[in-house]
Protein backbone atom coordinates (compact mmCIF):
# COMPACT_ATOMS: atom_id res chain seq x y z
CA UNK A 1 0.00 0.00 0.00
CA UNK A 2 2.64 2.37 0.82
CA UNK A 3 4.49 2.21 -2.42
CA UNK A 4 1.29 2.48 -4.29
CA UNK A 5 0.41 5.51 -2.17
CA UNK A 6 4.20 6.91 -3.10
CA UNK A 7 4.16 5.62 -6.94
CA UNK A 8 1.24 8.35 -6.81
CA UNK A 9 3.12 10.84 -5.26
CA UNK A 10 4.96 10.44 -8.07
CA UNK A 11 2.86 10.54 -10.48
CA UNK A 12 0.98 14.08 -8.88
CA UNK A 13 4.35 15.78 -9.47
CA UNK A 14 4.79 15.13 -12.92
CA UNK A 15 1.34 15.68 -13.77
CA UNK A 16 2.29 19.57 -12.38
CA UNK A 17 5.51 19.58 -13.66
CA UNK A 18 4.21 18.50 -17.22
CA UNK A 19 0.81 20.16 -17.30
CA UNK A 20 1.62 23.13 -15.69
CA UNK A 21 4.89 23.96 -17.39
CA UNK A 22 4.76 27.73 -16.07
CA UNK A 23 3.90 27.29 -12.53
CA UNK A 24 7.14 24.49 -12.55
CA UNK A 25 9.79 27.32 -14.12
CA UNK A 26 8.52 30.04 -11.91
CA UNK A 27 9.15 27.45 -8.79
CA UNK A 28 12.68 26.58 -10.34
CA UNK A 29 13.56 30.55 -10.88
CA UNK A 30 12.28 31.45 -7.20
CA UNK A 31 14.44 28.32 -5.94
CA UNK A 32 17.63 30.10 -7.63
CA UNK A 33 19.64 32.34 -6.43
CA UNK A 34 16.92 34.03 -3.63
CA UNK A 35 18.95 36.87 -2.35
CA UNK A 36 17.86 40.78 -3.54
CA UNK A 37 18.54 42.78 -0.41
CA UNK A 38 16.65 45.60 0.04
CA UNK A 39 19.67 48.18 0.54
CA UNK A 40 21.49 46.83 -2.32
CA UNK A 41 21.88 49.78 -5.39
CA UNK A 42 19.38 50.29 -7.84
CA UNK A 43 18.74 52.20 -11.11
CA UNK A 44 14.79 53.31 -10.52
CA UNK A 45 14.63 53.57 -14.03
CA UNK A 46 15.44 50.14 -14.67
CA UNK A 47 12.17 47.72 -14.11
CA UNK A 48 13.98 44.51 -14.92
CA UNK A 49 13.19 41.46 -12.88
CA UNK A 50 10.88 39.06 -11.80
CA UNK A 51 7.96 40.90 -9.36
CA UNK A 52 5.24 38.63 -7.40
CA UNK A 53 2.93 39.11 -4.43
CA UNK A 54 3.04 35.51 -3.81
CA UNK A 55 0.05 34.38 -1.19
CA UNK A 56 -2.92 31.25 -1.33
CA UNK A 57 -5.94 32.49 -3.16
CA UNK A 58 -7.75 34.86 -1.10
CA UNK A 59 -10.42 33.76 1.14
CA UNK A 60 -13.89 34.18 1.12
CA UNK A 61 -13.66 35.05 5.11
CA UNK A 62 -10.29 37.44 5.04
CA UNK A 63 -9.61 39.93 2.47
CA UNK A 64 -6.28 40.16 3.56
CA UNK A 65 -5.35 36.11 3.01
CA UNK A 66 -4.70 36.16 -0.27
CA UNK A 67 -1.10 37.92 0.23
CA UNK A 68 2.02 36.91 1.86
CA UNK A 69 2.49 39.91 3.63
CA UNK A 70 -0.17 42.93 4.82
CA UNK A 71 1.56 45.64 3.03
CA UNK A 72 0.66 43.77 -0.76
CA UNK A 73 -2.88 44.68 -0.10
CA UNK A 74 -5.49 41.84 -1.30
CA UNK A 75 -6.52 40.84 -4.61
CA UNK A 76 -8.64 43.18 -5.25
CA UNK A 77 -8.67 47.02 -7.05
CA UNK A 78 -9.77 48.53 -4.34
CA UNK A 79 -12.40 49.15 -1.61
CA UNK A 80 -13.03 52.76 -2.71
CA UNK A 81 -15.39 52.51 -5.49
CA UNK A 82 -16.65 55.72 -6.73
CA UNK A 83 -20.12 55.27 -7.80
CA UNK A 84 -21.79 53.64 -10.73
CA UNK A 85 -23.80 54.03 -13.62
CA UNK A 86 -27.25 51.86 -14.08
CA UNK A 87 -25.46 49.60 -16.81
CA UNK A 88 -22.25 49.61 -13.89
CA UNK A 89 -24.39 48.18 -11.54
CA UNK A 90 -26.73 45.95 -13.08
CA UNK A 91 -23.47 44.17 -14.82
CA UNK A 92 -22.03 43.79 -11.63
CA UNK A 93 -24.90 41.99 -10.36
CA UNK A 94 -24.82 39.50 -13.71
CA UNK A 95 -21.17 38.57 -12.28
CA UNK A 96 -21.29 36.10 -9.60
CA UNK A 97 -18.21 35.59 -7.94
CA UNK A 98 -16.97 32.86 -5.69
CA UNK A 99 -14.63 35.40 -3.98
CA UNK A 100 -14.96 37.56 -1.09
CA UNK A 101 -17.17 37.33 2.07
CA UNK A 102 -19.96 35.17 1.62
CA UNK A 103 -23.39 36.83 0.48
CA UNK A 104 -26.15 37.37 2.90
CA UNK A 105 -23.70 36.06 5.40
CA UNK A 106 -23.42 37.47 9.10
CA UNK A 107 -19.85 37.56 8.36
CA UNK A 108 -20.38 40.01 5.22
CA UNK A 109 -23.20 42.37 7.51
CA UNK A 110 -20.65 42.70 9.57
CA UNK A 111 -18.60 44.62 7.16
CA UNK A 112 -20.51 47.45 6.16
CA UNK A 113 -17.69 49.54 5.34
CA UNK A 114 -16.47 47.69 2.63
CA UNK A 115 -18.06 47.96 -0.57
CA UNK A 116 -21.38 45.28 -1.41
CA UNK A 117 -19.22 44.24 -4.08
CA UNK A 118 -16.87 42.41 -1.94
CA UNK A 119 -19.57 41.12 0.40
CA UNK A 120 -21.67 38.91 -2.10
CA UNK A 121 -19.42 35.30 -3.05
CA UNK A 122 -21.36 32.69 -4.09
CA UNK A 123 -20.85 28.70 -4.25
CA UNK A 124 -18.47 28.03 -7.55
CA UNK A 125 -21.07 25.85 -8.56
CA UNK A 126 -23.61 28.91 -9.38
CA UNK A 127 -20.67 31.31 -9.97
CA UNK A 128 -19.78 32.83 -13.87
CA UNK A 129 -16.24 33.72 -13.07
CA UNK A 130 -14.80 33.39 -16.95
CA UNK A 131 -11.79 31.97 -15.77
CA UNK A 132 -13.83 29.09 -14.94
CA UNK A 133 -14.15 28.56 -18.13
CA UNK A 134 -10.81 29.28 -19.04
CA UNK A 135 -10.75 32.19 -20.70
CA UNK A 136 -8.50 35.00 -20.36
CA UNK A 137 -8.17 36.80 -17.00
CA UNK A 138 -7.72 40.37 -18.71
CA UNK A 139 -4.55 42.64 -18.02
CA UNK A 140 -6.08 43.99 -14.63
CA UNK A 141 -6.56 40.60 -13.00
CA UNK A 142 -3.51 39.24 -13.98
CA UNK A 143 -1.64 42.41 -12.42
CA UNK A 144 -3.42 42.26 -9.51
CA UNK A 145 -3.14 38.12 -8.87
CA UNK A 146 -1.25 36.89 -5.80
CA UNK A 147 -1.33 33.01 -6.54
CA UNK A 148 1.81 31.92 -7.32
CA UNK A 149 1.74 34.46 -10.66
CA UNK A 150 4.91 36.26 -11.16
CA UNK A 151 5.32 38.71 -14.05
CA UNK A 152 8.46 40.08 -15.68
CA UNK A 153 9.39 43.40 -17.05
CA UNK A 154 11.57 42.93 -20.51
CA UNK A 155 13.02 46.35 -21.32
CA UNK A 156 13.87 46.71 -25.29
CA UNK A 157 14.81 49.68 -27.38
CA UNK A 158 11.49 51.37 -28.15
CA UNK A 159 9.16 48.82 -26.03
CA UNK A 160 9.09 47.16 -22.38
CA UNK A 161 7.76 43.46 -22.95
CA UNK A 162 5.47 42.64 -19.43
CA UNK A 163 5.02 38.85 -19.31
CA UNK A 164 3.12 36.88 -16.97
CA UNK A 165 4.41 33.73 -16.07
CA UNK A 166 1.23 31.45 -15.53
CA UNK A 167 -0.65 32.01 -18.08
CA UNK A 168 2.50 32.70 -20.20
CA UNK A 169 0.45 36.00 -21.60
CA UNK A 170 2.53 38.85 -22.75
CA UNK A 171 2.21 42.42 -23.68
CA UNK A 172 3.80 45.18 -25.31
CA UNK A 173 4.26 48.30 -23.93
CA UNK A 174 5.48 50.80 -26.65
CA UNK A 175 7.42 53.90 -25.75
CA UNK A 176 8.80 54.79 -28.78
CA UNK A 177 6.03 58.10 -28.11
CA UNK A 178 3.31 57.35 -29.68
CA UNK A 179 -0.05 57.76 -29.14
CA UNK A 180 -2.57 55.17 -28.35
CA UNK A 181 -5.24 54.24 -31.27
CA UNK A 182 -8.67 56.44 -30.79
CA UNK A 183 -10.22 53.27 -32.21
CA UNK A 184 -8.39 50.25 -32.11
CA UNK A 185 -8.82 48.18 -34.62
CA UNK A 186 -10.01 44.91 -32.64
CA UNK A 187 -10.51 44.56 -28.87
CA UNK A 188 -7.27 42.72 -27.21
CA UNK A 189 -7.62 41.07 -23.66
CA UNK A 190 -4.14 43.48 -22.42
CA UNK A 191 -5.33 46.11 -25.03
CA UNK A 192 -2.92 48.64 -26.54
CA UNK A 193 -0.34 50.06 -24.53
CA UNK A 194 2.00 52.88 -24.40
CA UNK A 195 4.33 53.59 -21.70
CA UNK A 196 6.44 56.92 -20.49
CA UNK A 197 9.12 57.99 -17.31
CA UNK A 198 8.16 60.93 -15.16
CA UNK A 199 10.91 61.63 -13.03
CA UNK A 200 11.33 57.89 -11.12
CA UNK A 201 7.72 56.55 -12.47
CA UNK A 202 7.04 54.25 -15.32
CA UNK A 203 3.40 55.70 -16.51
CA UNK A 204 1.60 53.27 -18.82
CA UNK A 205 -1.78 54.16 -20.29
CA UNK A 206 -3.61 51.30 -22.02
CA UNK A 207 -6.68 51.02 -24.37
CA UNK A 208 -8.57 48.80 -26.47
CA UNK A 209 -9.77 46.44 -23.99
CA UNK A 210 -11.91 42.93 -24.80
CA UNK A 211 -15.25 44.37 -22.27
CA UNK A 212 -15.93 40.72 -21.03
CA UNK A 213 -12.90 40.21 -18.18
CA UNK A 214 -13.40 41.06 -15.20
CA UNK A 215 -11.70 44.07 -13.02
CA UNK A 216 -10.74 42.06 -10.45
CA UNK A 217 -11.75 38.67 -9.12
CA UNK A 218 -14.80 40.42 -7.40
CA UNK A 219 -16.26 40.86 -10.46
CA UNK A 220 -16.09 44.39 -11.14
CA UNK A 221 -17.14 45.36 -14.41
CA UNK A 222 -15.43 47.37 -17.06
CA UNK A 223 -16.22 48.21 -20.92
CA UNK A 224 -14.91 48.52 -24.01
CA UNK A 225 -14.16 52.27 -23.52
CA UNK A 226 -12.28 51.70 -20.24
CA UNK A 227 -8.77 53.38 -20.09
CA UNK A 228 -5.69 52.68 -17.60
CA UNK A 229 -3.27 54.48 -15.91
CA UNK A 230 -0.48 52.33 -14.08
CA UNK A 231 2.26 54.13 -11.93
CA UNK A 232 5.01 52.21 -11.04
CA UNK A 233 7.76 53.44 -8.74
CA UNK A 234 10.93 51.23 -7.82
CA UNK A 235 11.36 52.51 -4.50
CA UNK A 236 14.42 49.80 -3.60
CA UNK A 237 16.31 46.91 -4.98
CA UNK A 238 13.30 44.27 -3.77
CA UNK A 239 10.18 46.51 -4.28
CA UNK A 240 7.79 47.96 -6.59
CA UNK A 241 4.72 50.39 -5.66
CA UNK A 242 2.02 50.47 -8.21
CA UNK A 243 -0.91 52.78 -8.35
CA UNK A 244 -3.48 51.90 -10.67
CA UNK A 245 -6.61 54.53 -12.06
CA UNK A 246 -9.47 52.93 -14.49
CA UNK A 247 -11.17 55.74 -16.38
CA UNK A 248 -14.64 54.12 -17.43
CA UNK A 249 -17.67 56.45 -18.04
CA UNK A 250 -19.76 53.92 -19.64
CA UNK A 251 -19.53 52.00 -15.91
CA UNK A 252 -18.61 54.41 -13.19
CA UNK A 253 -18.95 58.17 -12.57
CA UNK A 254 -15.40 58.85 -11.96
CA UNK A 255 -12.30 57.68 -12.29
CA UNK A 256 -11.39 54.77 -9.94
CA UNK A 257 -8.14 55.10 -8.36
CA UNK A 258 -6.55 51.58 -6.79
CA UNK A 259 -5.22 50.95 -3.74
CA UNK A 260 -1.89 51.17 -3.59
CA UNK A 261 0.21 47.78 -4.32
CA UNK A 262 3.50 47.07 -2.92
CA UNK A 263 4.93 44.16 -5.34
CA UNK A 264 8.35 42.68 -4.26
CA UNK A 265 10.99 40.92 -6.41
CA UNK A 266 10.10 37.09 -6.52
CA UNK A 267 13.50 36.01 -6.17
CA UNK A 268 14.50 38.20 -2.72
CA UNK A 269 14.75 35.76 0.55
């Protein structure tokens, strides 16, 4: 019994290994060389790296579980909502999420002060989350993931390549300076990017979005004219801040600034 029960031991581990070829090379590359100490130099102009806010997926109970440490903030865009538009809110009630504090639950009345958007998870069995179905997360969620998702900034002479390493999605951020398209010529999950340095911060203002991901994994809604600002600031060797603002008229009645993310480098100890 006992080398059955270890033959499939074995045979678990390959099955990851071979099926989930991105989740194996980000474990190898945070397994190397772990040592990025905070004090060492930097260039703050220079985004290079591998940046994660490793954590289990976030709980339907705590907010806060989904990180590895308090200062990542949790999966989500934010708590401060601004208000939205009839078509904002009636979409968000279509999308029925299996994260956050259960709905109708004494544990979610007991959080009035964050917004009814987090406070409504339902069973995955009745859920619509369209990475259930495997579909594309959408640039947003993918930033904001903490489960074992690392992404990578590639700087190149007129572009900055951002890949995500488990869903091996990439986009290109040009900043050659450019504009972005007025109308793009199809919708694209990451949309159309363009990216600039203002003093120490990498702006990148993106367009062109496919309307049918979700925000975050709340399931906040966005549409096809959303826009988005992200600020990052490399403020030492084994951090990143981002700030994140989604301009959306069609959905909500002002712009909707993020809460601030603190993302460090997935290969510091």
């Amino acid at each position: 019994m006992r080398h059955r029960f270890m033959i499939a031991i074995g045979l678990l581990g390959s099955f990851v290994i071979f099926c989930c070829p991105a989740a194996a090379a980000s474990s190898q590359r945070a397994q190397a060389a772990r040592s990025v100490p905070s004090t060492a130099p930097f260039n703050p102009h220079d985004l290079s790296g591998v940046w994660g806010r490793f954590g289990s997926r976030a709980g339907r109970g705590n907010l806060q579980q989904g990180t590895a440490f308090p200062e990542a903030g949790d999966p989500g865009f934010g708590n401060d909502v601004p208000p939205m538009t009839k078509e904002g809110e009636e979409l968000l009630e279509s999308h029925k999420t299996g994260y956050g504090r259960p709905l109708g639950s004494a544990l979610a009345a007991a959080h009035p002060e964050e917004h009814i958007g987090r406070r409504r998870a339902v069973p995955p069995a009745v859920g619509n989350d369209p990475t259930a179905d495997c579909a594309p997360a959408g640039l947003t969620r993918n930033i904001l993931s903490t489960y074992f998702s690392p992404f990578e900034f590639v700087p190149a002479k007129d572009r900055v390549i951002h890949h995500f390493e488990w869903t091996n999605e990439w986009r290109e951020i040009f900043t050659d300076g450019r504009q972005l398209p007025t109308e793009p010529d199809i919708l694209k999950w990451n949309g159309y990017s363009v990216g600039r340095w203002e003093g120490d911060v990498f702006i990148v203002d993106s367009f062109g979005f496919e309307p049918t991901t979700w925000v975050d994994h709340f399931g906040y809604p966005h549409s096809e004219e959303m826009r988005l600002e992200e600020r990052y600031h490399r403020t030492a060797a084994d951090r990143l801040e981002l700030t994140m603002t989604i301009t959306d008229p069609k959905i909500y009645m002002k712009p909707w600034v993020s809460q601030k993310k603190n993302i460090p480098n997935a290969l510091a100890g």
